[in-house]
C-alpha atoms as a PDB file:
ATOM      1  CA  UNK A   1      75.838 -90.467   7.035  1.00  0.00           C
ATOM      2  CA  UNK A   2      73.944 -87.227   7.915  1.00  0.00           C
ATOM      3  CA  UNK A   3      76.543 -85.461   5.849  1.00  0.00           C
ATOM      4  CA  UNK A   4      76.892 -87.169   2.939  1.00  0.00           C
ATOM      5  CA  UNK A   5      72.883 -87.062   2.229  1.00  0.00           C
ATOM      6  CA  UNK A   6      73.007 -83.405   3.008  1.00  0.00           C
ATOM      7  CA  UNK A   7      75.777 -82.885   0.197  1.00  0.00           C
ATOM      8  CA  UNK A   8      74.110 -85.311  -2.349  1.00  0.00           C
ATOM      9  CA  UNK A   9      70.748 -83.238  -1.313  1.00  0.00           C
ATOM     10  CA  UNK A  10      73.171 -80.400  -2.687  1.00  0.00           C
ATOM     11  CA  UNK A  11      74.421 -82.306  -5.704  1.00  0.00           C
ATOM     12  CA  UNK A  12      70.803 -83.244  -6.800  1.00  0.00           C
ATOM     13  CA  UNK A  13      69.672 -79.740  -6.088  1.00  0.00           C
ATOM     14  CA  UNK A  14      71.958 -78.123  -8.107  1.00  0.00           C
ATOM     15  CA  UNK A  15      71.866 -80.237 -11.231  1.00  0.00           C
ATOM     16  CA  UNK A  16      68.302 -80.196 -11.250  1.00  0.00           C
ATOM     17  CA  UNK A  17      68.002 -76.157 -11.062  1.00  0.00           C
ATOM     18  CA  UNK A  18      71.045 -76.243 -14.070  1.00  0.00           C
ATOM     19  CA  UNK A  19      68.356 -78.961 -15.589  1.00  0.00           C
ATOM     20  CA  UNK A  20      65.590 -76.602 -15.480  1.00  0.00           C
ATOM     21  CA  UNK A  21      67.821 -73.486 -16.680  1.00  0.00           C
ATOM     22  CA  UNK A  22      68.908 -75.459 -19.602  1.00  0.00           C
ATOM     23  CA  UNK A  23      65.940 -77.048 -20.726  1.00  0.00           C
ATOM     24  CA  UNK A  24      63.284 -74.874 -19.079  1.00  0.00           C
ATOM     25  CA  UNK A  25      60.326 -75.488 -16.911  1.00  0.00           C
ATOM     26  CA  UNK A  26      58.365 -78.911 -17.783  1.00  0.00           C
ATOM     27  CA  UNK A  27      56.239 -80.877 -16.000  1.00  0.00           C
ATOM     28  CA  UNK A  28      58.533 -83.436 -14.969  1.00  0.00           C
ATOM     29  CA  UNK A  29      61.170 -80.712 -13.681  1.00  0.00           C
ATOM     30  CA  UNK A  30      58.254 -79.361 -11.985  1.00  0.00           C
ATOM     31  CA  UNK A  31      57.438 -82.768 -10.456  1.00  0.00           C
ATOM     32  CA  UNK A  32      60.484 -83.813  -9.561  1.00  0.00           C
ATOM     33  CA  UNK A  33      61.706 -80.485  -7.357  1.00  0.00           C
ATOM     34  CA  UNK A  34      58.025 -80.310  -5.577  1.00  0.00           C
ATOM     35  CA  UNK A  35      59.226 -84.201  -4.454  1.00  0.00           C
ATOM     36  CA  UNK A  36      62.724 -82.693  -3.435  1.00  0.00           C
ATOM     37  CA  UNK A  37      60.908 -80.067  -1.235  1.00  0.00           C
ATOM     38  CA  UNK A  38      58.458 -82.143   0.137  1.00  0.00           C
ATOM     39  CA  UNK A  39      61.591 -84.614   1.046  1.00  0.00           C
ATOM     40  CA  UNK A  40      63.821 -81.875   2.423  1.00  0.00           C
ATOM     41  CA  UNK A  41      60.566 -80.864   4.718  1.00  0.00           C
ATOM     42  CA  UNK A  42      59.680 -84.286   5.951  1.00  0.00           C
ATOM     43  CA  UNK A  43      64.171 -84.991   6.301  1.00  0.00           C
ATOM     44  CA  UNK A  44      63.517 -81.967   8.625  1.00  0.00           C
ATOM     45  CA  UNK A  45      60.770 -83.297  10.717  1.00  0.00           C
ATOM     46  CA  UNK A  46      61.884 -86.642  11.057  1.00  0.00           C
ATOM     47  CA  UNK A  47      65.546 -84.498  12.182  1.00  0.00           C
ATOM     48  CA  UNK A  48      62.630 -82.421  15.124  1.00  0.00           C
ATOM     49  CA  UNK A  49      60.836 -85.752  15.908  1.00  0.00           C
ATOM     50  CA  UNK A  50      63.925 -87.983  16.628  1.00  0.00           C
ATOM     51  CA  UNK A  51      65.084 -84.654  19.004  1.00  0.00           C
ATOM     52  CA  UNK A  52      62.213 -84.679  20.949  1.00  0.00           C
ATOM     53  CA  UNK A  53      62.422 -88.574  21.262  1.00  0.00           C
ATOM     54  CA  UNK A  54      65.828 -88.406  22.612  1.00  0.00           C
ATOM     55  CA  UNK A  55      65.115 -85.861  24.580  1.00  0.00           C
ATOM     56  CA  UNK A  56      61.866 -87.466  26.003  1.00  0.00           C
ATOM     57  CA  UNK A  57      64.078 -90.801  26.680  1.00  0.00           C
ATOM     58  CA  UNK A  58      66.754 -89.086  28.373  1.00  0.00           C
ATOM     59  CA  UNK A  59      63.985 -87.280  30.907  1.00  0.00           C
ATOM     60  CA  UNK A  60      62.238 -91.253  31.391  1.00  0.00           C
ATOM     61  CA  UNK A  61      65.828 -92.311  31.961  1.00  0.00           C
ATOM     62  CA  UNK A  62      66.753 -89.908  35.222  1.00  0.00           C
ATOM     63  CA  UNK A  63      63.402 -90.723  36.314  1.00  0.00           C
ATOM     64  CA  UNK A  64      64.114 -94.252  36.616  1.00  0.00           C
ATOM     65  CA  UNK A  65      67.207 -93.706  38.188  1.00  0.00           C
ATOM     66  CA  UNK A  66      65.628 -91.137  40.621  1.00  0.00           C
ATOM     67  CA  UNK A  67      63.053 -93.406  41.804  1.00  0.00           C
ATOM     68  CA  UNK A  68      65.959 -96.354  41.784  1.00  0.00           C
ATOM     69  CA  UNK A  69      68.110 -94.328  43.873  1.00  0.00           C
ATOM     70  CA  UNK A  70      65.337 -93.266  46.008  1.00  0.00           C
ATOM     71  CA  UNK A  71      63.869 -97.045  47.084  1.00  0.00           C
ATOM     72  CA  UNK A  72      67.422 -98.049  47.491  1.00  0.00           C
ATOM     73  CA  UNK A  73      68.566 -95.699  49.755  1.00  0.00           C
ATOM     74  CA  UNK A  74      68.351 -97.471  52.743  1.00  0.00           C
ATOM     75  CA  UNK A  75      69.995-100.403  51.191  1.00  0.00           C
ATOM     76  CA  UNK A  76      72.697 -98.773  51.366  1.00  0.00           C
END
């Protein structure tokens, strides 16, 4: 899924530059590729935040299983 937004990303990015080429700079061209930029920038954070999630899941995860393993020991 990752890969086919990144290549329509490309798709829309491309016709829209030919867009403004062709039919020059208007508002509305102008609009429309400040909204692409600010979506590529948030598509990136959301990419950093959901990295640092995992990341912060995986570290609560082999503390749980630390601390299991540690009470249980003597079980045995």
């Amino acid at each position: 899924m990752k890969k086919l937004n990144r290549i329509l990303s490309i798709i829309a990015f491309v016709y829209l530059a030919y867009h403004m080429y062709t039919y020059g700079v208007t508002t509305f061209n102008a609009v429309v590729m400040a909204l692409f930029i600010v979506s590529l920038g948030a598509d990136y954070l959301r990419y950093k935040r959901d990295a640092k999630v995992a990341e912060l899941e995986k570290k609560a995860l082999e503390k749980k299983e630390k601390s299991y393993n540690r009470r249980h020991k003597n079980k045995q």
